[in-house]
Protein backbone atom coordinates (compact mmCIF):
# COMPACT_ATOMS: atom_id res chain seq x y z
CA UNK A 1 12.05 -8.26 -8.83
CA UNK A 2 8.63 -9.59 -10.34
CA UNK A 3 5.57 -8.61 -8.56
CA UNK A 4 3.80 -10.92 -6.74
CA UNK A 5 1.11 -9.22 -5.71
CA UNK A 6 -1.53 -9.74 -8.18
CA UNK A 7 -3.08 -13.28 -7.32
CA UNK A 8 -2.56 -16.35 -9.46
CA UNK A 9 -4.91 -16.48 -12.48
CA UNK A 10 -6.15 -12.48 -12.69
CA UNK A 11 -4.54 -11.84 -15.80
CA UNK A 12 -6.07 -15.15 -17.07
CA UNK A 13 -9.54 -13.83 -15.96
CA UNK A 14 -8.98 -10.49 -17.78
CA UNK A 15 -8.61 -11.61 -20.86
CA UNK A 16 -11.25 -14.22 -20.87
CA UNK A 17 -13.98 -11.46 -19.91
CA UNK A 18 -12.47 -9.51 -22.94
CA UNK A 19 -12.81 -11.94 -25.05
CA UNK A 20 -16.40 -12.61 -23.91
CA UNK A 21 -17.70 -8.92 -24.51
CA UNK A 22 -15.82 -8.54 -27.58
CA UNK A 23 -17.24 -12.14 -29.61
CA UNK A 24 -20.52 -10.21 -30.50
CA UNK A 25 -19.27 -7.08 -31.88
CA UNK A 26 -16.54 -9.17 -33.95
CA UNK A 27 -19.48 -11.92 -35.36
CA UNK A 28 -21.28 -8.55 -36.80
CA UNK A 29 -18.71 -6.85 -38.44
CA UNK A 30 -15.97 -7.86 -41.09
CA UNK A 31 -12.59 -8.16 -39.79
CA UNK A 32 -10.89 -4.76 -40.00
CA UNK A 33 -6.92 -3.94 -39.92
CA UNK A 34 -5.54 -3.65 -36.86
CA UNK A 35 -4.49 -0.71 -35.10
CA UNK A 36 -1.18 0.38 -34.78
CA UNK A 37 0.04 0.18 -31.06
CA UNK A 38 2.26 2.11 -29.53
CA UNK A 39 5.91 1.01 -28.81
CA UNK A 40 6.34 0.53 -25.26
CA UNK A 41 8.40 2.80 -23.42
CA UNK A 42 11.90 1.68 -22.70
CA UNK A 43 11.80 3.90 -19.54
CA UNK A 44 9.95 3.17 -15.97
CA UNK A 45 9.22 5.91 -13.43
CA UNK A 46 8.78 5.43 -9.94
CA UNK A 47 9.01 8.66 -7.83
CA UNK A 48 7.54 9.47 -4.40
CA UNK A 49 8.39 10.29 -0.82
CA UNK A 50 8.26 8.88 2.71
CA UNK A 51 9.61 9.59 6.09
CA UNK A 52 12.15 7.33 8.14
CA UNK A 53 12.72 6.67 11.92
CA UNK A 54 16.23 5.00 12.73
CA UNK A 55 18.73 4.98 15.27
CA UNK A 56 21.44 8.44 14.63
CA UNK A 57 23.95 6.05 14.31
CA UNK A 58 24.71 2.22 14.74
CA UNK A 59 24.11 1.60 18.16
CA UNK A 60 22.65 4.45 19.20
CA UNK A 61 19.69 4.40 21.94
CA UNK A 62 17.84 7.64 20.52
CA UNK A 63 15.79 7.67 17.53
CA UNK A 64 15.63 10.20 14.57
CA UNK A 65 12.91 10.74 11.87
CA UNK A 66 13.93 11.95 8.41
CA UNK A 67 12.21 12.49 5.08
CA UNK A 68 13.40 9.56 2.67
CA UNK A 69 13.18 10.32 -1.02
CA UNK A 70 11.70 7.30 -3.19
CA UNK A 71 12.89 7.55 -6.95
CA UNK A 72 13.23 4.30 -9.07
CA UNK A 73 14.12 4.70 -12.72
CA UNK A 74 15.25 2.12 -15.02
CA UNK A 75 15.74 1.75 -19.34
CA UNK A 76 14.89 -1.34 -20.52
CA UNK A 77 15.09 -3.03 -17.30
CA UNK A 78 19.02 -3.22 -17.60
CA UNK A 79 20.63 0.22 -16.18
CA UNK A 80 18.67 1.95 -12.75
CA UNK A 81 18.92 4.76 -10.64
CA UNK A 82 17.21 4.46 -7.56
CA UNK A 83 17.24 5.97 -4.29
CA UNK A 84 18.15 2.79 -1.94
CA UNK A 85 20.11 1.09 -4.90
CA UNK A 86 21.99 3.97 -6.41
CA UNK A 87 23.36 4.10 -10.13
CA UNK A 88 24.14 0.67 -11.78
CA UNK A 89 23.10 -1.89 -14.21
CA UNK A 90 22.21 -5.53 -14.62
CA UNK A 91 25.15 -7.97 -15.61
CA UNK A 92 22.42 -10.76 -15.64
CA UNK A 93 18.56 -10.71 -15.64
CA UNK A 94 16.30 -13.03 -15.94
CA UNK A 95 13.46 -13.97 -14.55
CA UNK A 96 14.98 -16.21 -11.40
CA UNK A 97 18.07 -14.75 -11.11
CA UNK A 98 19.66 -11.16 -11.02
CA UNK A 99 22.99 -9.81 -10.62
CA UNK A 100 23.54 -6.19 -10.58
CA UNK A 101 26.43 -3.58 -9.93
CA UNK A 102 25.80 -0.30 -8.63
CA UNK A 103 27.33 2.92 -7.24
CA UNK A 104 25.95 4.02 -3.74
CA UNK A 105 26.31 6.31 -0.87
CA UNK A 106 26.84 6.00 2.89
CA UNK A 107 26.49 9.34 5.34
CA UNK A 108 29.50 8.17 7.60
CA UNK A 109 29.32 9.32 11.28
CA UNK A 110 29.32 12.29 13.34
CA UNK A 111 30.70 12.41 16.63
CA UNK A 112 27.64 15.04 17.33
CA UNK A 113 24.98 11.88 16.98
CA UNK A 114 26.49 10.29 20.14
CA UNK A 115 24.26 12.87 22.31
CA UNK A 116 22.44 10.14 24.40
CA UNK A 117 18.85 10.24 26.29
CA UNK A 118 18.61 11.70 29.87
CA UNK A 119 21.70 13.59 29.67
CA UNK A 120 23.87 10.59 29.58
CA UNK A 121 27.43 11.11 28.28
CA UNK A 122 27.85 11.06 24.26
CA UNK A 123 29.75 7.61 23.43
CA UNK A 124 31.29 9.11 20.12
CA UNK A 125 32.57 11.94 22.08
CA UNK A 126 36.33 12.63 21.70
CA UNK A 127 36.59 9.58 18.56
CA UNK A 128 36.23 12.20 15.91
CA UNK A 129 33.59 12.12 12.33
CA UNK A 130 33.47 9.55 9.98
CA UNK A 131 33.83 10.65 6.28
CA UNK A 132 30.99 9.97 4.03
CA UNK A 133 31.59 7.97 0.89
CA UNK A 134 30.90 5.87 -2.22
CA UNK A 135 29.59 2.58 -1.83
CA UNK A 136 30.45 -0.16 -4.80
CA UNK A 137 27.98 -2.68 -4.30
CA UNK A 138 27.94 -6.08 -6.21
CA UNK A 139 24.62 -7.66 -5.73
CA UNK A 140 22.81 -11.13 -6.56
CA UNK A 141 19.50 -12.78 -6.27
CA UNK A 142 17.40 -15.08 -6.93
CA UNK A 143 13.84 -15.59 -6.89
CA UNK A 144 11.24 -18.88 -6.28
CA UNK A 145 7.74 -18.20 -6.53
CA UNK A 146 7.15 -15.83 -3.65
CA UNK A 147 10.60 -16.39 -2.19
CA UNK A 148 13.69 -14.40 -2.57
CA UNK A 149 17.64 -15.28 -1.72
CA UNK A 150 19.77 -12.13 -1.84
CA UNK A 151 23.77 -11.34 -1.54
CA UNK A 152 25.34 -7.93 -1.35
CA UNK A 153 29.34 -7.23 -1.01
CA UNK A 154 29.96 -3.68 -0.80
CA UNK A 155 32.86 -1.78 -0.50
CA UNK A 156 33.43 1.65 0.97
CA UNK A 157 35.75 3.88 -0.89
CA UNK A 158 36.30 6.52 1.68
CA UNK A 159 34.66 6.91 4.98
CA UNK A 160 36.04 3.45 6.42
CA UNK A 161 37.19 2.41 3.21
CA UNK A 162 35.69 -1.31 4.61
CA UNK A 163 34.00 -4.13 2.97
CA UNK A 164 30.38 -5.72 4.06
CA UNK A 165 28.43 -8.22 3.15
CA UNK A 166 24.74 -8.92 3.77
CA UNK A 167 22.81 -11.86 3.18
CA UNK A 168 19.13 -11.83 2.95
CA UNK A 169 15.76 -14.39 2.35
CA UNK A 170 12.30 -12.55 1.94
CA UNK A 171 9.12 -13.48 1.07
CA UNK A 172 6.12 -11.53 -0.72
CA UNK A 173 3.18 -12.58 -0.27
CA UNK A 174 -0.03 -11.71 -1.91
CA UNK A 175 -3.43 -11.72 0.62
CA UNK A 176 -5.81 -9.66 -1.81
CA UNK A 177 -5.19 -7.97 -5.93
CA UNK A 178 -4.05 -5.00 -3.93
CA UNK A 179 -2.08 -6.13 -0.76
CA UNK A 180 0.85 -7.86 -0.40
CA UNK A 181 3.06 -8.56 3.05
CA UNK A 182 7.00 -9.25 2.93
CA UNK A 183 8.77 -10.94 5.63
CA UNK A 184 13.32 -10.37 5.15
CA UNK A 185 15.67 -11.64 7.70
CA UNK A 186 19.42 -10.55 7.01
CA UNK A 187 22.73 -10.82 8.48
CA UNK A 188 25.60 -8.75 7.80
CA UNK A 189 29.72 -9.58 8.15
CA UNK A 190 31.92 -6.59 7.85
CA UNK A 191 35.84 -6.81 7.93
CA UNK A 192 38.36 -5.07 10.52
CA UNK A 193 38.44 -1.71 9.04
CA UNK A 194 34.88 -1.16 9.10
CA UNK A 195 34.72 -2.68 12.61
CA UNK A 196 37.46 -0.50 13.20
CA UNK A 197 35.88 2.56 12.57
CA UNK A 198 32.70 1.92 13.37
CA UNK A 199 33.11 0.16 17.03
CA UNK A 200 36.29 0.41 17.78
CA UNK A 201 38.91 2.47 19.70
CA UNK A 202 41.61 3.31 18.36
CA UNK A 203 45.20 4.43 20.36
CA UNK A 204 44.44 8.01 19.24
CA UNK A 205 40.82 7.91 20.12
CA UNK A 206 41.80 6.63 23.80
CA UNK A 207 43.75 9.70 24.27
CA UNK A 208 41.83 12.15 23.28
CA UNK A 209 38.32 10.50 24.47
CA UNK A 210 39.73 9.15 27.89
CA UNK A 211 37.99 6.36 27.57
CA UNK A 212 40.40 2.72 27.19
CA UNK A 213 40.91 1.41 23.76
CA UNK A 214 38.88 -1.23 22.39
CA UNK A 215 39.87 -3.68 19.48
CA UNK A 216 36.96 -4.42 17.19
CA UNK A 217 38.04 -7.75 15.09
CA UNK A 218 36.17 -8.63 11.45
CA UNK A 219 33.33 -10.60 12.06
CA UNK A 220 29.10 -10.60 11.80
CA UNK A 221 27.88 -7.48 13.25
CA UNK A 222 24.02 -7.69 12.78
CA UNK A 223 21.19 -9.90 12.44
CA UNK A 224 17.80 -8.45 11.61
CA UNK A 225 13.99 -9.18 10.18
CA UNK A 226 11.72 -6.16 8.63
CA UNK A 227 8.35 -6.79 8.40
CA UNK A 228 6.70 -4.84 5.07
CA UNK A 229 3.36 -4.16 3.82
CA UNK A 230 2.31 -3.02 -0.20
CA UNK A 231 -1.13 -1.52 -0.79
CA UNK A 232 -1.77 -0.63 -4.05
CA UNK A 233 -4.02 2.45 -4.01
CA UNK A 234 -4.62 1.91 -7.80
CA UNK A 235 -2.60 0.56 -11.27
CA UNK A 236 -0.27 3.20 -10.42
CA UNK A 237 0.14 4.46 -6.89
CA UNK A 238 1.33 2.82 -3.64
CA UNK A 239 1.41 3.01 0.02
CA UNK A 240 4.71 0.84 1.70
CA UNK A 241 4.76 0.65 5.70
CA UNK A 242 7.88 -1.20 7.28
CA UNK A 243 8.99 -2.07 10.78
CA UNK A 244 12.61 -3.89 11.37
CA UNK A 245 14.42 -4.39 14.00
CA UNK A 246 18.18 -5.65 14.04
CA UNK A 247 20.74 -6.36 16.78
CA UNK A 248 23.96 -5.76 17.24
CA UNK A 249 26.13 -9.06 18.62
CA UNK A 250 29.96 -10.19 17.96
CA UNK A 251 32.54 -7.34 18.69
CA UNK A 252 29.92 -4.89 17.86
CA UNK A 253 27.65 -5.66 20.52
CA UNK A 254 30.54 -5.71 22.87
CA UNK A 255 31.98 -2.42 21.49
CA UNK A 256 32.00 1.12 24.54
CA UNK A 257 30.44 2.59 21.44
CA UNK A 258 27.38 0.73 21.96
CA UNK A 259 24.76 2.46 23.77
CA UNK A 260 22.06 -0.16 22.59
CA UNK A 261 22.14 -3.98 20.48
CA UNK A 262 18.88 -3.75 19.60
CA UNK A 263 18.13 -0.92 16.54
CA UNK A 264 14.37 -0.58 15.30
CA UNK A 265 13.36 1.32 12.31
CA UNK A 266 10.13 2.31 10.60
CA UNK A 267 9.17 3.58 7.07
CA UNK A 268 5.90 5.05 5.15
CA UNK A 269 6.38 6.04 1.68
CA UNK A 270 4.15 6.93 -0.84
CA UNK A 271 5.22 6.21 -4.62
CA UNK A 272 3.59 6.40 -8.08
CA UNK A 273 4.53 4.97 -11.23
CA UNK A 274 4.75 6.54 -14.81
């Protein structure tokens, strides 16, 4: 994504005042060869680390906090690894429009997380784990001055073995050279087997969990808005803060597994850049 956070017209400003102190030392002196400069790098570095409060699992009503690892790497702007991306490449880039592929991962489930507050019985009990497993994601955006547009199908090989899709439009705004505020809303569809898994109840379930069976049909599971804020501490380090909160509606607001629609989660990371 290009950064928007410098305002319009610094880099213009930059090189104008270079320009200005360098005129007199260039009238007095006879043009001299000029300096080899070194290649740029075809690697970036971003590494850093945060902590994350979320629901335990989708549709839970009691909150965890985790440490959350923040790595971006990338060569030449074309192949990535990055902690909320995973391992992929760009089919297209330019500066508008991106489409990527990438290789992810998803936690799955534990029956354990259904432990509710005040003692209250645990929803998942009796409906078994759900594996982990690798996430293909196909990804595609594109970008208007400080608005973004963003698609993501991803499918679950393992765990569920379901297929998503999220649809997203952000904005970054700049308010000073060092802080910027985002604003993403974002909707997600999943098909029956996620559902399935996820918020439903399945024949076997409903006998061992004693609780009726429940039917959860393909459909949109989620809408959602995070609010973000960048502060860059200097040219190469930077403090992110997030808030989001998303609700569960369709079958999976409806679903016994449900012990609350509405899911907020926070973040505060700290990151520098090579």
């Amino acid at each position: 994504m290009i950064d928007r956070t410098a305002p319009i017209g610094a880099c213009g400003l930059s090189l104008c005042a270079a320009l200005f102190f360098a005129a007199p030392t260039l009238a007095q002196t006879p043009p001299q060869p000029a300096a080899a400069q070194p290649a740029a790098s075809a690697w970036s570095f971003s590494l850093g680390a945060g902590a994350i409060v979320a629901p335990r699992y989708e549709g839970s009503d009691r909150l965890a906090v985790g440490a959350l690892p923040l790595a971006e790497i990338s060569w030449k702007d074309r192949i990535f690894l990055s902690s909320s991306r995973g391992l992929g490449g760009y089919i297209v880039s330019t500066d508008a429009f991106k489409l990527s592929a990438a290789v992810g991962y998803d936690g799955g489930r534990d029956e354990k997380d259904g432990k509710r507050k005040s003692g209250k019985p645990n929803l998942l009990r009796g409906l078994g784990d759900i594996d982990a497993s690798a996430v293909l994601n196909l990804s595609a955006e594109y970008e208007y001055s400080f608005f973004t547009a963003g698609l993501t199908a991803s499918r679950y090989i393992g765990g569920s073995d379901g297929f998503t899709m999220t649809a997203s439009l952000g904005a970054k705004v700049p308010v000073t050279d060092r802080l910027a505020l985002g604003l993403d809303v974002h909707s997600t569809w999943a098909d029956s087997a996620y559902m399935g898994d996820y918020f439903g109840i399945s024949a076997g379930q409903s006998r061992r969990s004693g609780r009726a069976k429940f039917n959860a049909e393909a459909g949109i599971k989620d809408v959602g808005a995070t609010l973000s804020a960048t502060y860059k501490i200097n040219d190469s380090m930077s403090l992110m803060l997030s808030g989001g909160l998303s609700r569960l509606i369709g079958d999976a607001g409806k679903s016994p597994v449900v012990a609350e629609k509405n899911q907020p989660s926070g973040m505060l990371g700290l990151s520098y850049r090579f």
